[in-house]
PDB file of N, CA and C in Angstrom:
ATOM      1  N   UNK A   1     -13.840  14.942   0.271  1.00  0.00           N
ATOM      2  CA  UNK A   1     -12.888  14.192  -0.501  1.00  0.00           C
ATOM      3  C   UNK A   1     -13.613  13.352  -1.545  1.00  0.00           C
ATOM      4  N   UNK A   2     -12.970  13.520  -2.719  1.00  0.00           N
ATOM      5  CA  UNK A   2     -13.880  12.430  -4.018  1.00  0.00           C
ATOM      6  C   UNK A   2     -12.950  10.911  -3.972  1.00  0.00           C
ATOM      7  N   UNK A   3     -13.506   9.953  -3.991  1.00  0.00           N
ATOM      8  CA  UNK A   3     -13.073   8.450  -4.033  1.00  0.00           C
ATOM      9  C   UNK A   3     -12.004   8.520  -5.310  1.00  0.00           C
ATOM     10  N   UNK A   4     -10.725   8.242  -5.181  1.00  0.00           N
ATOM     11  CA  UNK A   4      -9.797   7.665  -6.740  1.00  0.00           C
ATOM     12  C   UNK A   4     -10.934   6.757  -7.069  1.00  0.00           C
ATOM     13  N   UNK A   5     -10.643   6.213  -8.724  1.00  0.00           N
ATOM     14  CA  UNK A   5     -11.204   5.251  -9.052  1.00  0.00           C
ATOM     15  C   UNK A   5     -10.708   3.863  -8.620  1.00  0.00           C
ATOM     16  N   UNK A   6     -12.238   2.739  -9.129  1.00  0.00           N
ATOM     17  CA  UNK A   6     -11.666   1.817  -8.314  1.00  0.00           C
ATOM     18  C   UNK A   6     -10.065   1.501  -8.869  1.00  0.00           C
ATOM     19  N   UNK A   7     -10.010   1.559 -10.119  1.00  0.00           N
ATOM     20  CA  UNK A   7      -8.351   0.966 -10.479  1.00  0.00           C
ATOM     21  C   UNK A   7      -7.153   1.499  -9.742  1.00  0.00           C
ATOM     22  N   UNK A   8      -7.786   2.787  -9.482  1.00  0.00           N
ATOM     23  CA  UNK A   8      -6.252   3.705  -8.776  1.00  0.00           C
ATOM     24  C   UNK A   8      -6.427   3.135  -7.099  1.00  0.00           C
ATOM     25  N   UNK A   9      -7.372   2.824  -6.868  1.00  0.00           N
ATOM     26  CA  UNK A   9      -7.622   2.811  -5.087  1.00  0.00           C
ATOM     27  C   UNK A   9      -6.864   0.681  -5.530  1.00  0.00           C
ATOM     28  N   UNK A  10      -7.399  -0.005  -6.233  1.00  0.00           N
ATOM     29  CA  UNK A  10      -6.942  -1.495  -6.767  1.00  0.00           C
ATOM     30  C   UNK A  10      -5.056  -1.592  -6.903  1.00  0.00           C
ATOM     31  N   UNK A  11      -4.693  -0.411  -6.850  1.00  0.00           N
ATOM     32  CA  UNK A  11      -3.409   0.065  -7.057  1.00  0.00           C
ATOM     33  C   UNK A  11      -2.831   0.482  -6.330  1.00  0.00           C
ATOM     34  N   UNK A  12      -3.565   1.396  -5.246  1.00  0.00           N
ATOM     35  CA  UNK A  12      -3.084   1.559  -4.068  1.00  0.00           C
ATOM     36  C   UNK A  12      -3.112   0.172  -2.956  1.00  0.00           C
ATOM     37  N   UNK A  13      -4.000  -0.617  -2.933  1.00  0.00           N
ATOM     38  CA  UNK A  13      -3.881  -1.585  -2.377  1.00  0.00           C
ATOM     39  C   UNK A  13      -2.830  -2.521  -2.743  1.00  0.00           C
ATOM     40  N   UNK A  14      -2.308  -2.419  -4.047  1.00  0.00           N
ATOM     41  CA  UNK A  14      -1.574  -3.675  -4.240  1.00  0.00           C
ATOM     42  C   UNK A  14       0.077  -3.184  -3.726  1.00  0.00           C
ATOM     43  N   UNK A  15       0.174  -1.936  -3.312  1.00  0.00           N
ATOM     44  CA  UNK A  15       1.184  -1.300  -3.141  1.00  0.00           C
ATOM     45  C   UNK A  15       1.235  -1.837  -1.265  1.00  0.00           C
ATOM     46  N   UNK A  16      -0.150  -1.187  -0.818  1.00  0.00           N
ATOM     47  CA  UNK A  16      -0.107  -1.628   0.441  1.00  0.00           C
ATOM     48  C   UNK A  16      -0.059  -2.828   0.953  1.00  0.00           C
ATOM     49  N   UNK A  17      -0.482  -3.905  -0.462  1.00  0.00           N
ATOM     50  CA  UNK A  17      -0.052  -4.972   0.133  1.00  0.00           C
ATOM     51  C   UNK A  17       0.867  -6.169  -0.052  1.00  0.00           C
ATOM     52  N   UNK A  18       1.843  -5.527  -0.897  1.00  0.00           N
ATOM     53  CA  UNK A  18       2.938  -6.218  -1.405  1.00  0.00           C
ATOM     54  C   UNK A  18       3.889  -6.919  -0.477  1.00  0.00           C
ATOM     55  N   UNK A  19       3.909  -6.893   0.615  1.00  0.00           N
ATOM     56  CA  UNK A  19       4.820  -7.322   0.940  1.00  0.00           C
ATOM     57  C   UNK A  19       4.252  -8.634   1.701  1.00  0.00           C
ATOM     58  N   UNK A  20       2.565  -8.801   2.002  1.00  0.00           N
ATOM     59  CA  UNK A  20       2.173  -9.912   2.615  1.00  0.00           C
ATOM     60  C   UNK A  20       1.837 -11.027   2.107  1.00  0.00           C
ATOM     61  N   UNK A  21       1.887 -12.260   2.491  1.00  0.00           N
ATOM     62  CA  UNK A  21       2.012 -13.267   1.475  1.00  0.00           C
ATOM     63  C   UNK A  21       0.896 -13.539   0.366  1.00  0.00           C
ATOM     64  N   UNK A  22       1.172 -14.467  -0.727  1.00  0.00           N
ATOM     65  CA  UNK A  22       0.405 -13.863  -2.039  1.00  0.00           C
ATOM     66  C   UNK A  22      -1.498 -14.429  -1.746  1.00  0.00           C
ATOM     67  N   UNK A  23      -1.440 -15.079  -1.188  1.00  0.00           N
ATOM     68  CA  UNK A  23      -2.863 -15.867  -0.281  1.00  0.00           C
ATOM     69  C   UNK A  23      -3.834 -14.320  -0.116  1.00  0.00           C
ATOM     70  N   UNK A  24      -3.049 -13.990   0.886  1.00  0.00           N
ATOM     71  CA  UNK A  24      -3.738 -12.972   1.566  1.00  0.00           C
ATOM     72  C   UNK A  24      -3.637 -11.594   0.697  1.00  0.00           C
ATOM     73  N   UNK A  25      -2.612 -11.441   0.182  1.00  0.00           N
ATOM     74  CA  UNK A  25      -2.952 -10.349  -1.193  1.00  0.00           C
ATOM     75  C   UNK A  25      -4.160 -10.659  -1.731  1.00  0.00           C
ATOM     76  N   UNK A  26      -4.168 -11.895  -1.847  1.00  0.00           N
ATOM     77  CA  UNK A  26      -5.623 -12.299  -3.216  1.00  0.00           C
ATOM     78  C   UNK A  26      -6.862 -12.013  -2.527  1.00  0.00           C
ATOM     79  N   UNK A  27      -7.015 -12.973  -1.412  1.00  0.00           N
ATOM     80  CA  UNK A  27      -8.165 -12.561  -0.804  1.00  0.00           C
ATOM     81  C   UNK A  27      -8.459 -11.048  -0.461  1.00  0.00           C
ATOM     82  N   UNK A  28      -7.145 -10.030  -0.167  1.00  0.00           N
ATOM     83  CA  UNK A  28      -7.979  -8.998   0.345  1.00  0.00           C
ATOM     84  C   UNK A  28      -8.316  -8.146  -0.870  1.00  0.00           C
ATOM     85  N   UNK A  29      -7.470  -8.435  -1.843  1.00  0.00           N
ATOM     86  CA  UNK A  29      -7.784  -7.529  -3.722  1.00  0.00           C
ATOM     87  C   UNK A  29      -9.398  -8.358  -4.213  1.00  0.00           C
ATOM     88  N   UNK A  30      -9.564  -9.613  -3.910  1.00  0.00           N
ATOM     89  CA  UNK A  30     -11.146 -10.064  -4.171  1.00  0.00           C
ATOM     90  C   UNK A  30     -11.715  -9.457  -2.993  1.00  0.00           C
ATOM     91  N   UNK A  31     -11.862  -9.461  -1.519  1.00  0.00           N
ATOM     92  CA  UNK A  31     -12.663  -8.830  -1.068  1.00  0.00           C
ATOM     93  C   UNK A  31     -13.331  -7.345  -1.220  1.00  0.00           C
ATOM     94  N   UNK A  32     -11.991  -6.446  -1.879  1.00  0.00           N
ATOM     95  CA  UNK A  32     -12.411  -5.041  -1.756  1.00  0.00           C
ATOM     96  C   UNK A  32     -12.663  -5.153  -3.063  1.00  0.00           C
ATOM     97  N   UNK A  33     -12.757  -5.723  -3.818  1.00  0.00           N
ATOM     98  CA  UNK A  33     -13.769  -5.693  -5.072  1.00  0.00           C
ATOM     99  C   UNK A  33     -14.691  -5.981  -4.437  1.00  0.00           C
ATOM    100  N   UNK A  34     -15.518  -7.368  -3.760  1.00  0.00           N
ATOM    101  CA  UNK A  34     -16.770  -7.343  -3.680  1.00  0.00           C
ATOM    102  C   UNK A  34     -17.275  -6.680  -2.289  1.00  0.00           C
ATOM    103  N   UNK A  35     -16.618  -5.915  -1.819  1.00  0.00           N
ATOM    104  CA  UNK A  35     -17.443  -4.855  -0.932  1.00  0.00           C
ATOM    105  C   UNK A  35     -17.288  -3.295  -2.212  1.00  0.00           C
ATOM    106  N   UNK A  36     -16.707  -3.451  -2.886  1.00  0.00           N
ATOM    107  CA  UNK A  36     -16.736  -2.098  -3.773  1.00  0.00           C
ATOM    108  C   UNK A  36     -18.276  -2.102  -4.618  1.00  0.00           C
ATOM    109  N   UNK A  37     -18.246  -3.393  -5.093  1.00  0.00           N
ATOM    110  CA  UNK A  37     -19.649  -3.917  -5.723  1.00  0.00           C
ATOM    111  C   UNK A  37     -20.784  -3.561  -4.861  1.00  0.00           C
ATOM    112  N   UNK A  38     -20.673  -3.936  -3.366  1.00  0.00           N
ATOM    113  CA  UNK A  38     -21.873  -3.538  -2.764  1.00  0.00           C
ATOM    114  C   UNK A  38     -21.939  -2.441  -2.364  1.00  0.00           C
ATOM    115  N   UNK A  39     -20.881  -2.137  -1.963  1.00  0.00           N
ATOM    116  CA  UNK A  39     -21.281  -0.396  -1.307  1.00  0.00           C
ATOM    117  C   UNK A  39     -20.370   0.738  -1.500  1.00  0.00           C
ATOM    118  N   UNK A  40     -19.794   0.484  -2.879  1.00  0.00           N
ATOM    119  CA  UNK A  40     -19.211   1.654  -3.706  1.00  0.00           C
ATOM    120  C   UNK A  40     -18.344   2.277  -3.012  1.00  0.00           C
ATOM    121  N   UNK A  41     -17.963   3.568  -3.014  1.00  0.00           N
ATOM    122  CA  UNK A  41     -17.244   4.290  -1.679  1.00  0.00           C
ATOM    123  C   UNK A  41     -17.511   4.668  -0.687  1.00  0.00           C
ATOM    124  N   UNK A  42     -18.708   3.566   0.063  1.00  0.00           N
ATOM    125  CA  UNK A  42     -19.106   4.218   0.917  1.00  0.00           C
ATOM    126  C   UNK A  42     -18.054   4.282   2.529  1.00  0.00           C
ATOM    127  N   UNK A  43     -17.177   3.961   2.248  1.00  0.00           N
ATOM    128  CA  UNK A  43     -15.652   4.149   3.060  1.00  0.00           C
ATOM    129  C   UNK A  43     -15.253   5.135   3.423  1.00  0.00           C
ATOM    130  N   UNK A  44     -15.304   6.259   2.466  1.00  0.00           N
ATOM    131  CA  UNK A  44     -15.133   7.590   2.544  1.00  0.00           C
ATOM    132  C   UNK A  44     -16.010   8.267   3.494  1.00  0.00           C
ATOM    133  N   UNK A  45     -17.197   7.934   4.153  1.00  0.00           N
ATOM    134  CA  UNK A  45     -18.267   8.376   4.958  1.00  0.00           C
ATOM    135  C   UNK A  45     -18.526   7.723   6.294  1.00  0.00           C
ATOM    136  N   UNK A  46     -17.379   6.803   6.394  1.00  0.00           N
ATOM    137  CA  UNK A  46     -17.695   6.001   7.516  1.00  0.00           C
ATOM    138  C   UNK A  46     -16.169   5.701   8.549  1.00  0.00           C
ATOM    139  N   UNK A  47     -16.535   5.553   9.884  1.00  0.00           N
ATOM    140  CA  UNK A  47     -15.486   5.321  10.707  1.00  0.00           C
ATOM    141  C   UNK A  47     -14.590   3.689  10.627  1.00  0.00           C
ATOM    142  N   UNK A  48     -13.737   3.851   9.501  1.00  0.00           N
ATOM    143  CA  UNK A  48     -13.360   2.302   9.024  1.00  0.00           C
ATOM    144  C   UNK A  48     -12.076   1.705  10.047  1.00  0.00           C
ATOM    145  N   UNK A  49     -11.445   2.525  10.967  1.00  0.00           N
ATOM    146  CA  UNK A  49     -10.775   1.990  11.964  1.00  0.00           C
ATOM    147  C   UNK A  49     -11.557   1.531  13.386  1.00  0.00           C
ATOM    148  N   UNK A  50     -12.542   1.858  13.221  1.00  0.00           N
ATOM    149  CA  UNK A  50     -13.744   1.370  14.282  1.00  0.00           C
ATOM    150  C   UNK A  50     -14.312   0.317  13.932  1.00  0.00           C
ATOM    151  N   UNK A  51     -14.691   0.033  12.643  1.00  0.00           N
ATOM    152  CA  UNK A  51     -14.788  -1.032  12.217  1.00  0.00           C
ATOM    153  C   UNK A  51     -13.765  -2.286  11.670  1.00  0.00           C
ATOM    154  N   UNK A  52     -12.656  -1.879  12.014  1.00  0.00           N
ATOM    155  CA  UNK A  52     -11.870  -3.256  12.494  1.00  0.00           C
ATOM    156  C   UNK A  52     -11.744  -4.109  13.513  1.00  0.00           C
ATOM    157  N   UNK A  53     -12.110  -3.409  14.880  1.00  0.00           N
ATOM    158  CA  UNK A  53     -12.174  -3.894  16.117  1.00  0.00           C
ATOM    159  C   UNK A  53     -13.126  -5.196  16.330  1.00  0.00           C
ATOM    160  N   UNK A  54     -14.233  -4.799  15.638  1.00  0.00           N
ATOM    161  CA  UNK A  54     -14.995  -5.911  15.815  1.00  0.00           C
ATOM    162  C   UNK A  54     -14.575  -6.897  14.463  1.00  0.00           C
ATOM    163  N   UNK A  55     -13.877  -6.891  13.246  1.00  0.00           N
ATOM    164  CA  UNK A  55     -13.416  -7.738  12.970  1.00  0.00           C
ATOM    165  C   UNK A  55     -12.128  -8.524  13.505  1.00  0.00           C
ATOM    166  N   UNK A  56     -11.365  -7.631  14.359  1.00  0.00           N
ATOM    167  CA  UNK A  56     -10.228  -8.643  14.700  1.00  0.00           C
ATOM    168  C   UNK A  56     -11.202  -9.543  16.329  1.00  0.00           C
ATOM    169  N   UNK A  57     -11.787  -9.248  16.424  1.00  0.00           N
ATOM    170  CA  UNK A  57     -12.442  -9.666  17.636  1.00  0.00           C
ATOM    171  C   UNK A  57     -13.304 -10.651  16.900  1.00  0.00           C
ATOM    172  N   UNK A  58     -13.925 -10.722  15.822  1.00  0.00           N
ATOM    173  CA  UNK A  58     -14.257 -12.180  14.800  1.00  0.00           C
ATOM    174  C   UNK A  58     -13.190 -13.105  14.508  1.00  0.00           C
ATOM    175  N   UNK A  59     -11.935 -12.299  14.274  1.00  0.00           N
ATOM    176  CA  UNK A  59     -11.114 -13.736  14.322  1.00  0.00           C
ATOM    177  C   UNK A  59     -10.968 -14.299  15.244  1.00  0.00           C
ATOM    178  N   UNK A  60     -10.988 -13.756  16.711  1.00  0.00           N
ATOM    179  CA  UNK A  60     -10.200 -14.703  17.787  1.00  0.00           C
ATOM    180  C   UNK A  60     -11.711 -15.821  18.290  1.00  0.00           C
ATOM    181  N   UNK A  61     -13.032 -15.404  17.948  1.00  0.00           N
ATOM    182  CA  UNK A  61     -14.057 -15.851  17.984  1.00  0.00           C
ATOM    183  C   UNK A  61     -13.985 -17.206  17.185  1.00  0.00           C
ATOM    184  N   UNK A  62     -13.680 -16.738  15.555  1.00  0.00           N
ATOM    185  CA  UNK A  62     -13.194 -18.213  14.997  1.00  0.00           C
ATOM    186  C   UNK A  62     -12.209 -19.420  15.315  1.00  0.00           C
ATOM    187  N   UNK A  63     -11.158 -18.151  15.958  1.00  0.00           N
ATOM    188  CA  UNK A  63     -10.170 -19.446  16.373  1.00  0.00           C
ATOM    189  C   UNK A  63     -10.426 -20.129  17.907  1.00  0.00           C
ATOM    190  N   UNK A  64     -11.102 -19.039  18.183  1.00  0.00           N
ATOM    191  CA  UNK A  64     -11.820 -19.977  19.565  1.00  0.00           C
ATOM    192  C   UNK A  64     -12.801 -21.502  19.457  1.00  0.00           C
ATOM    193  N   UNK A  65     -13.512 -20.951  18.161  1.00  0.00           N
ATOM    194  CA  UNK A  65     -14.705 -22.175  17.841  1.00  0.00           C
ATOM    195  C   UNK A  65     -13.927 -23.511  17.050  1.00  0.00           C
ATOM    196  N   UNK A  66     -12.765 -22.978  16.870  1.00  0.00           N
ATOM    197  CA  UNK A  66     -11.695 -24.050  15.932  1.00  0.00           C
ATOM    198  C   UNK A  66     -11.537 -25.020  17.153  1.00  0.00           C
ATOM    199  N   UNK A  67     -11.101 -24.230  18.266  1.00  0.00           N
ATOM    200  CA  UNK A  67     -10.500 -25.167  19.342  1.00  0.00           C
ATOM    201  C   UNK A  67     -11.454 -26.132  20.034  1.00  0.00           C
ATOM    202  N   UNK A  68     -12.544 -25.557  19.945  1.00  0.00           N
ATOM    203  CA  UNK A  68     -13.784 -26.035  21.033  1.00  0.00           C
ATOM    204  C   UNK A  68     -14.143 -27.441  19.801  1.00  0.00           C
ATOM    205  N   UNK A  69     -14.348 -27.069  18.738  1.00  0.00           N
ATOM    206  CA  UNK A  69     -14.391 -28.260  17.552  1.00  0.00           C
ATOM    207  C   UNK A  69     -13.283 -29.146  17.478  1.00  0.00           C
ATOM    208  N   UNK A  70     -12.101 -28.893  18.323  1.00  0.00           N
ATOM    209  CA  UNK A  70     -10.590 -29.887  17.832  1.00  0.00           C
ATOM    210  C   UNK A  70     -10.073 -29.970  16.997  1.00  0.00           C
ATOM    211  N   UNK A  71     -10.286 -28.884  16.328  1.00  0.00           N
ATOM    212  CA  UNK A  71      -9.381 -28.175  15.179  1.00  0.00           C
ATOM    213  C   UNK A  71      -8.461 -28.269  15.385  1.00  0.00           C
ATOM    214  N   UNK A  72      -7.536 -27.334  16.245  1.00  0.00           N
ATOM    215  CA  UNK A  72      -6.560 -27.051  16.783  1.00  0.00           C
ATOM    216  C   UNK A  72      -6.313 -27.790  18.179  1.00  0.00           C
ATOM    217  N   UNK A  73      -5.535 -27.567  18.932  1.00  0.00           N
ATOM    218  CA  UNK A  73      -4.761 -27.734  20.097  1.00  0.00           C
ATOM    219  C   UNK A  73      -4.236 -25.655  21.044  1.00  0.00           C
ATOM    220  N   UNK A  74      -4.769 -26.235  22.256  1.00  0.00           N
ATOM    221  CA  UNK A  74      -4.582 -24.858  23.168  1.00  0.00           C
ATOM    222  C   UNK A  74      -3.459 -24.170  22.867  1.00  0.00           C
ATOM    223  N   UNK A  75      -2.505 -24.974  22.900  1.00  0.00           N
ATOM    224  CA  UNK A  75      -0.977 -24.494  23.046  1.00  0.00           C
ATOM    225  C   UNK A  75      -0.586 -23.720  21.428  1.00  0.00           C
ATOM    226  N   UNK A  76      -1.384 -24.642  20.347  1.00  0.00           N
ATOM    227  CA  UNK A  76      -0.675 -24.335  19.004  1.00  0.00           C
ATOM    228  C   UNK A  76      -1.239 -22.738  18.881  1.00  0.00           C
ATOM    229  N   UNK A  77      -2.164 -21.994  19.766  1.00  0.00           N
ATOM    230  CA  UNK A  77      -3.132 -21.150  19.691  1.00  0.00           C
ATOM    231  C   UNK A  77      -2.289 -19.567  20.244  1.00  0.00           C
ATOM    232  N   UNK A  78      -1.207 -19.837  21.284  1.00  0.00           N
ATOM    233  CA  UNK A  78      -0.715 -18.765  22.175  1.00  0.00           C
ATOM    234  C   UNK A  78      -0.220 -17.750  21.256  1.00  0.00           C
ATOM    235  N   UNK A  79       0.626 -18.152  20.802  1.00  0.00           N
ATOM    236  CA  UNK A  79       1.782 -16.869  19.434  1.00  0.00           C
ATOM    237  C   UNK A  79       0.372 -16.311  18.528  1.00  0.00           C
ATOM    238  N   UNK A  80      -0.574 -17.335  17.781  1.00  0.00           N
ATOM    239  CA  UNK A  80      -1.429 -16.338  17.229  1.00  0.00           C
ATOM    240  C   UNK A  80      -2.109 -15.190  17.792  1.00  0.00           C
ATOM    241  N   UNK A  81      -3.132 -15.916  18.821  1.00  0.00           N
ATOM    242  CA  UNK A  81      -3.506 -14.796  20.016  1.00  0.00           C
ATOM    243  C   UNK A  81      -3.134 -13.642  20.349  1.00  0.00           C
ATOM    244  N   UNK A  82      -1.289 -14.175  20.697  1.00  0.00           N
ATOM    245  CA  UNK A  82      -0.581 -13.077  21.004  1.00  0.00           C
ATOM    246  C   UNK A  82      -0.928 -12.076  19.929  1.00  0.00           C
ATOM    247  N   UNK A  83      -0.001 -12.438  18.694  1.00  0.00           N
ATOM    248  CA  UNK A  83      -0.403 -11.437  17.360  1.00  0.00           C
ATOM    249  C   UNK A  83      -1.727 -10.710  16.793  1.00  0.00           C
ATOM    250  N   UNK A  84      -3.055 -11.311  17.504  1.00  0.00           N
ATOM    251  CA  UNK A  84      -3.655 -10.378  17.498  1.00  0.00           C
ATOM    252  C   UNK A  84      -4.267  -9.427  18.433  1.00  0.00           C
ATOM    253  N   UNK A  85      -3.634 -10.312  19.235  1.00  0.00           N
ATOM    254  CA  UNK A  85      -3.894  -9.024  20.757  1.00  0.00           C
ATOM    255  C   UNK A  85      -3.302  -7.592  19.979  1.00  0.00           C
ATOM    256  N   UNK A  86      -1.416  -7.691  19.616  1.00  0.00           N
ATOM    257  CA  UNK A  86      -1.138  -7.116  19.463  1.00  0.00           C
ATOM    258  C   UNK A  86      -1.673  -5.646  18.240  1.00  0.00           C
ATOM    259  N   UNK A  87      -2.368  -6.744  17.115  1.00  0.00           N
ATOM    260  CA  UNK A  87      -2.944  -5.434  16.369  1.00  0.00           C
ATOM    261  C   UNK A  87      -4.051  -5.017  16.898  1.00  0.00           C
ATOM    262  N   UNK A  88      -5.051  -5.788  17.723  1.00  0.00           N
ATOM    263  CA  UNK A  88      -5.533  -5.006  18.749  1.00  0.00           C
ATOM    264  C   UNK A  88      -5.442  -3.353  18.876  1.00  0.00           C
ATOM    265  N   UNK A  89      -4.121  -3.744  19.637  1.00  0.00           N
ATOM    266  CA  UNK A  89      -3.257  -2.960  20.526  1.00  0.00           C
ATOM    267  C   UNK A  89      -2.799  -1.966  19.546  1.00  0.00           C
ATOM    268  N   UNK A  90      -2.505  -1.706  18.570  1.00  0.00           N
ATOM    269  CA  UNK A  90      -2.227  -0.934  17.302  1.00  0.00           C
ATOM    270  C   UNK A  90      -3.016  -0.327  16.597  1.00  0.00           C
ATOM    271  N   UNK A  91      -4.362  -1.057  16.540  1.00  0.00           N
ATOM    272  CA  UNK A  91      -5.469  -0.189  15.885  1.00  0.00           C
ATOM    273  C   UNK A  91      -5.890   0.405  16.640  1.00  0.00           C
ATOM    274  N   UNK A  92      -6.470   0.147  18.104  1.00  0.00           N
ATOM    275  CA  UNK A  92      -6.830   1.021  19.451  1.00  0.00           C
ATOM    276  C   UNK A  92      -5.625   1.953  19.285  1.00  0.00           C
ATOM    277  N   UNK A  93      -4.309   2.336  18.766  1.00  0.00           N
ATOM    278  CA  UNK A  93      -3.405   3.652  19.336  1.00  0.00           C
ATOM    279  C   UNK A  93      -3.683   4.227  18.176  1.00  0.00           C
ATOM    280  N   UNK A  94      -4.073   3.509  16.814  1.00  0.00           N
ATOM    281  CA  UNK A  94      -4.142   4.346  15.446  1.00  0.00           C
ATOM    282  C   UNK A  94      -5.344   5.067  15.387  1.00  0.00           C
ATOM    283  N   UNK A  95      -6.760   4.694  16.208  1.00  0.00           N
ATOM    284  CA  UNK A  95      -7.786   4.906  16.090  1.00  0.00           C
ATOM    285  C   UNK A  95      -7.895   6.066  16.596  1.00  0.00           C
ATOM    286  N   UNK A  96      -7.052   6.374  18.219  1.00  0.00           N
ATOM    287  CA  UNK A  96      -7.241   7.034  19.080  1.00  0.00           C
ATOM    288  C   UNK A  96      -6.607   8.627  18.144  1.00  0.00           C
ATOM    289  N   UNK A  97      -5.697   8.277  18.229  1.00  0.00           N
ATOM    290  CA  UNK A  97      -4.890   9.098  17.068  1.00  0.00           C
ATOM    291  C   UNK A  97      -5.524   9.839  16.097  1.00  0.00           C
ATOM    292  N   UNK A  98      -6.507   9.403  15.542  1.00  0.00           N
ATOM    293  CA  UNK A  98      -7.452   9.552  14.526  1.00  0.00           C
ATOM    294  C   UNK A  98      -8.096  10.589  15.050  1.00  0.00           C
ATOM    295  N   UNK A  99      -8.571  10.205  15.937  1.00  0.00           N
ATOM    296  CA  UNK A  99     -10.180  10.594  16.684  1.00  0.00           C
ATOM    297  C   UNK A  99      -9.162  12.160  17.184  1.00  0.00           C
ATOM    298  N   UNK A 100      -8.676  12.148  17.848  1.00  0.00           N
ATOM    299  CA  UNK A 100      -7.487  13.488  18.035  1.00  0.00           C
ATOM    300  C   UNK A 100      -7.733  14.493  16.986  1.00  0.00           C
ATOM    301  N   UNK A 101      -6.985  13.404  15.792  1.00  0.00           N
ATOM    302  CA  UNK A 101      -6.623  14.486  14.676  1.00  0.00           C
ATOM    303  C   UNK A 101      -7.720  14.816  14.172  1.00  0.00           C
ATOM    304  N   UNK A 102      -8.942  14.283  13.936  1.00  0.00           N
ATOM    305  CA  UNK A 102     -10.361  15.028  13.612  1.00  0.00           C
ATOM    306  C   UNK A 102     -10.847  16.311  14.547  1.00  0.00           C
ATOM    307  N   UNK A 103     -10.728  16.087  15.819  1.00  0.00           N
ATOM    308  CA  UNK A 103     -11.303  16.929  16.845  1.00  0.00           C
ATOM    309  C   UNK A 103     -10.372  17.951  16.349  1.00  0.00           C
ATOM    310  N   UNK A 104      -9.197  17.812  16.470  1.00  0.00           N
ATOM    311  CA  UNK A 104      -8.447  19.299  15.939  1.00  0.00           C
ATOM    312  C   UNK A 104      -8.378  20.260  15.095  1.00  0.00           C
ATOM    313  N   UNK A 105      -9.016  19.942  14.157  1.00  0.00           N
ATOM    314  CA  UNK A 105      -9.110  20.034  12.491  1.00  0.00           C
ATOM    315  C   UNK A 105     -10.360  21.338  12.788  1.00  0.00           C
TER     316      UNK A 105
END
């Protein structure tokens, strides 16, 4: 498969991410510019639903170190948690899925 360019893939993202609030649009349209800067398409060659796991497992790490600092409060912590248990739980069935549909191919 050849990479769209970055504008068309900058386009596909803004499609994928229209509907989440405009914060997090921004940050993730600046991030995939500056991972595009460092490592071009190298996305296309690599297992990128495997490599979410250990980022959603960095957030709950941060929000753990929030609490231990008194950032936060235990209780204000449960519903987030929950929510990322849950994509967790969503990328582990999307991943698996994946891994299927390659072996079959």
């Amino acid at each position: 498969m050849t990479a769209p360019s970055l504008a068309e893939q900058l386009a596909a993202l803004d499609v994928f991410a229209k509907d989440l609030p405009a914060e997090l649009r921004n940050l993730m349209r600046e991030r995939y510019i500056m991972g595009y800067k460092q490592y071009g398409d190298a996305w296309l060659n690599r297992d990128n639903l495997a490599e979410g796991k250990p980022e959603i497992a960095d957030t709950l790490v941060y929000l753990f170190q929030a609490l231990l600092a008194g950032d936060v409060k235990h209780l204000n912590m449960g519903r987030l948690r929950a929510s990322l248990s849950e994509s967790w739980m969503h990328l582990i069935a999307i991943h698996t899925a994946a891994l299927k549909r390659r072996r079959n191919k």
